[in-house]
PDB file of N, CA and C in Angstrom:
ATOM      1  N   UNK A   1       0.436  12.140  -2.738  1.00  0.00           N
ATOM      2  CA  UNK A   1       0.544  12.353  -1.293  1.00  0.00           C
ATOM      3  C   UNK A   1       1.626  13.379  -0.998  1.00  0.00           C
ATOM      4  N   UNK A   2       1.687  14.101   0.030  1.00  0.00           N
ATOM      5  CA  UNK A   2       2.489  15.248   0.250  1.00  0.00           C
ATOM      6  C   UNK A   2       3.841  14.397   0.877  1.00  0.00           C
ATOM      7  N   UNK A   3       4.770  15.186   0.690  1.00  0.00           N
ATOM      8  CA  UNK A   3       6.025  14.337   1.469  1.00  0.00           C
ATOM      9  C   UNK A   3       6.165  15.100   2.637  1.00  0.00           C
ATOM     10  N   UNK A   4       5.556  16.505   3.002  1.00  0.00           N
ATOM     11  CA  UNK A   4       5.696  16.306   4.401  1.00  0.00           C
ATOM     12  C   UNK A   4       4.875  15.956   5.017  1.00  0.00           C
ATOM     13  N   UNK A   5       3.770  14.440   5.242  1.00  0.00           N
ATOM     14  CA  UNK A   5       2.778  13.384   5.520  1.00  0.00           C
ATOM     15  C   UNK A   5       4.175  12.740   5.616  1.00  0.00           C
ATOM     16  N   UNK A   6       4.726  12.254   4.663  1.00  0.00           N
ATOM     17  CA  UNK A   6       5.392  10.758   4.513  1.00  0.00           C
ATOM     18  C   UNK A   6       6.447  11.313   5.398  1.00  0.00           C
ATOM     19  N   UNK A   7       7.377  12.564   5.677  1.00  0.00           N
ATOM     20  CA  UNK A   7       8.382  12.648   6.933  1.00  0.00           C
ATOM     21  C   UNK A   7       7.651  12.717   8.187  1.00  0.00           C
ATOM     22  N   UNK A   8       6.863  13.465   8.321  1.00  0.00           N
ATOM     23  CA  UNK A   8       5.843  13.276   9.625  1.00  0.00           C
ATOM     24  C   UNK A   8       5.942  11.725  10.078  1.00  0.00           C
ATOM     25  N   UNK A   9       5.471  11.371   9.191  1.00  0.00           N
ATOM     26  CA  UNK A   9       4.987   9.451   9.467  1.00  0.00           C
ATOM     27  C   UNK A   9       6.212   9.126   9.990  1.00  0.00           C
ATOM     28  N   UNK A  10       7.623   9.311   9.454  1.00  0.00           N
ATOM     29  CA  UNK A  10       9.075   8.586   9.752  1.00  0.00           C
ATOM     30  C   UNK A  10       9.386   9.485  10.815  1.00  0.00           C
ATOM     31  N   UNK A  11       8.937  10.294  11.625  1.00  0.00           N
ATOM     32  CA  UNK A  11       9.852  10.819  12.353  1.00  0.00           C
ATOM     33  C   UNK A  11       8.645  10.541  13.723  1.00  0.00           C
ATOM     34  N   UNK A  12       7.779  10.164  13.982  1.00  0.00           N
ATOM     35  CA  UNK A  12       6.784   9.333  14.915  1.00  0.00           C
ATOM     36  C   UNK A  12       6.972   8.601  15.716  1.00  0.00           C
ATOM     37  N   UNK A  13       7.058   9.099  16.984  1.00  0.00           N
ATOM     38  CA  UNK A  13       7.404   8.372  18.209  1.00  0.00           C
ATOM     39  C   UNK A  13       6.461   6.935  18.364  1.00  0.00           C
ATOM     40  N   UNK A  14       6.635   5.968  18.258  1.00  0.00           N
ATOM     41  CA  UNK A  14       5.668   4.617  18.610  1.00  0.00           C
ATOM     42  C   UNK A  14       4.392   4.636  18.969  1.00  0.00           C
ATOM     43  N   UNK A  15       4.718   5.291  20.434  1.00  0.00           N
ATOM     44  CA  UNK A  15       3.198   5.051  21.258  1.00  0.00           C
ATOM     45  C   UNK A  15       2.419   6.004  20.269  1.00  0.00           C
ATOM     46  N   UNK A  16       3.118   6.985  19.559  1.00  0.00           N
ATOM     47  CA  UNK A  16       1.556   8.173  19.542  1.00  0.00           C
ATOM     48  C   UNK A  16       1.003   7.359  17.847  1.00  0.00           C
ATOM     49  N   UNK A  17       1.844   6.169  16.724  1.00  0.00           N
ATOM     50  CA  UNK A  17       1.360   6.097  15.909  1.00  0.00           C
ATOM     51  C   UNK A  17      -0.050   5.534  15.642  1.00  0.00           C
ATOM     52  N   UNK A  18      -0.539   5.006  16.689  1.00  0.00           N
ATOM     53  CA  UNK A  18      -2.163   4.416  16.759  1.00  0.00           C
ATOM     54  C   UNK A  18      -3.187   5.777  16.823  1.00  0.00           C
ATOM     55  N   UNK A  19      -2.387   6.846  17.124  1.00  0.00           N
ATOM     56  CA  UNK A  19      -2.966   8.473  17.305  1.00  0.00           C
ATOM     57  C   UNK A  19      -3.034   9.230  15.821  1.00  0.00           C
ATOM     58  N   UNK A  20      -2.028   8.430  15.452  1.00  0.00           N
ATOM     59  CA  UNK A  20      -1.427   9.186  13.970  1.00  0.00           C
ATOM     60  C   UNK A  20      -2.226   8.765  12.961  1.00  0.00           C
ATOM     61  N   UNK A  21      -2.535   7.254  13.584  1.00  0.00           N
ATOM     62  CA  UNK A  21      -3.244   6.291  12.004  1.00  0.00           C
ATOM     63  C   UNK A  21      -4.959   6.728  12.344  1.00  0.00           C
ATOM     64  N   UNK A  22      -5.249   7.312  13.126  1.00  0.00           N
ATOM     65  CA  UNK A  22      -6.281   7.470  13.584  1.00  0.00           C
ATOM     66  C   UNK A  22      -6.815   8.994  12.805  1.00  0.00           C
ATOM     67  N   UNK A  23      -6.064   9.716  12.774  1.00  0.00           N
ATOM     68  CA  UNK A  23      -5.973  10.884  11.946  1.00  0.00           C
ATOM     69  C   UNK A  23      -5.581  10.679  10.684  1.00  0.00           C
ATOM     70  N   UNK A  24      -4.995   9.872  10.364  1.00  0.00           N
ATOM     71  CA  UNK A  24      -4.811   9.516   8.394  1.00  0.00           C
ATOM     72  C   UNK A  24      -5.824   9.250   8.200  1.00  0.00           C
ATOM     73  N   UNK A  25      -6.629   7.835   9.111  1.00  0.00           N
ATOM     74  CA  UNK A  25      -7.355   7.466   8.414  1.00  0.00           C
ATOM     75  C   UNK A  25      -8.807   8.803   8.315  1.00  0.00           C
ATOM     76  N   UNK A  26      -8.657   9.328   9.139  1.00  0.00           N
ATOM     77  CA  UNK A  26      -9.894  10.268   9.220  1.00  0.00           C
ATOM     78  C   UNK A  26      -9.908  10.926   8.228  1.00  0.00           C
ATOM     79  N   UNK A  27      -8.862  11.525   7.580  1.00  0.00           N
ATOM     80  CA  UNK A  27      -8.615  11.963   6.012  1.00  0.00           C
ATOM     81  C   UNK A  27      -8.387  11.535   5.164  1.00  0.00           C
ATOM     82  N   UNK A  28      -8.767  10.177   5.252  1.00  0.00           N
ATOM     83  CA  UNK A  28      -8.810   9.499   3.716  1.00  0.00           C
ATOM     84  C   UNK A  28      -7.784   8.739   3.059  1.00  0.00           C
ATOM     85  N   UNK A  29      -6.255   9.008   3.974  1.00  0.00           N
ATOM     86  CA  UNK A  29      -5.371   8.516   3.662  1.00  0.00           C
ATOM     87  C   UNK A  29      -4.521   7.032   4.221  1.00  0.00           C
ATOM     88  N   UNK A  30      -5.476   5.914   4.378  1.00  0.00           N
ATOM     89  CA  UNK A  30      -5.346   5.066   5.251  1.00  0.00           C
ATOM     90  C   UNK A  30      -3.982   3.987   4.016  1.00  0.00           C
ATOM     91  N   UNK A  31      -3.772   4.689   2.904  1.00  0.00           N
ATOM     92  CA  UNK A  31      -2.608   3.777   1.899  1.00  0.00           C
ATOM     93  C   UNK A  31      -1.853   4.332   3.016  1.00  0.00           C
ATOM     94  N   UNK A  32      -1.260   5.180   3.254  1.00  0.00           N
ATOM     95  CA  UNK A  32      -0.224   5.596   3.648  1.00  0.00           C
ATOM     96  C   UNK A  32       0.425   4.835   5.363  1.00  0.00           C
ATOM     97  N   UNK A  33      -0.855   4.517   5.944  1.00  0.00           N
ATOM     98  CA  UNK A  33      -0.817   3.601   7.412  1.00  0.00           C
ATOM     99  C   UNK A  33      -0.518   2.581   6.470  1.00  0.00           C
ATOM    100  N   UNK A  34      -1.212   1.584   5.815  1.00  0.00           N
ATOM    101  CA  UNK A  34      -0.931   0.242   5.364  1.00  0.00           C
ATOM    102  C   UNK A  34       0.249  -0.090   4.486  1.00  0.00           C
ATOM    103  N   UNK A  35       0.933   0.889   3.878  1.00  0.00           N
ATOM    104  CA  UNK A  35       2.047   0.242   3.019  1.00  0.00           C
ATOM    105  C   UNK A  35       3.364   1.078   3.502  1.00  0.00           C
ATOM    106  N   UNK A  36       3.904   0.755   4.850  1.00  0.00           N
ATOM    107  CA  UNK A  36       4.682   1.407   4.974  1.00  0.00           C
ATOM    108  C   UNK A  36       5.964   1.331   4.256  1.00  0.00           C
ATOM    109  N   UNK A  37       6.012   0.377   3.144  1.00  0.00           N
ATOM    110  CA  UNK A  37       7.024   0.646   1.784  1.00  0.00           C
ATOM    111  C   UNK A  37       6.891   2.031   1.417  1.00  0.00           C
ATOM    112  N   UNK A  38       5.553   2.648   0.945  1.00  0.00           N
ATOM    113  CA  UNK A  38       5.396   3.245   0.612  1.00  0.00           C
ATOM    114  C   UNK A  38       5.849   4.409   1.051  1.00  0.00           C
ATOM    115  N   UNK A  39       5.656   4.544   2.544  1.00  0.00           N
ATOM    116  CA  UNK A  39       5.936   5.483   2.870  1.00  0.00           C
ATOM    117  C   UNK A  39       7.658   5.658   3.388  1.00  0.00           C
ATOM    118  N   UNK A  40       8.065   4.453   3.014  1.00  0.00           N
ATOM    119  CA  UNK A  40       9.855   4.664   3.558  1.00  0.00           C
ATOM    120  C   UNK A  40      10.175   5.252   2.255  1.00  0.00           C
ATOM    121  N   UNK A  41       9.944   5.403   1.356  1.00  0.00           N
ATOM    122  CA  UNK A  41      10.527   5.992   0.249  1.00  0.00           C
ATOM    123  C   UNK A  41      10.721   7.929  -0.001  1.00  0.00           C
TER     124      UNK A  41
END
């Protein structure tokens, strides 16, 4: 996964992340919505 996905993701204002997961998931990348361990790293 690219790390600028995973800073994008951490720097995401609240309201718009249901906008955000909506576009991961459209590309395939729906690990990255579900394990947000994953993505704090």
């Amino acid at each position: 996964f690219s790390p600028i996905i995973k800073l994008d993701l951490m720097q995401i204002d609240p309201f718009v992340l249901p906008e955000i997961a909506a576009g991961v998931k459209a590309r395939g990348l729906r690990l990255l919505v579900h394990n947000p361990e994953h993505v704090g790293q």
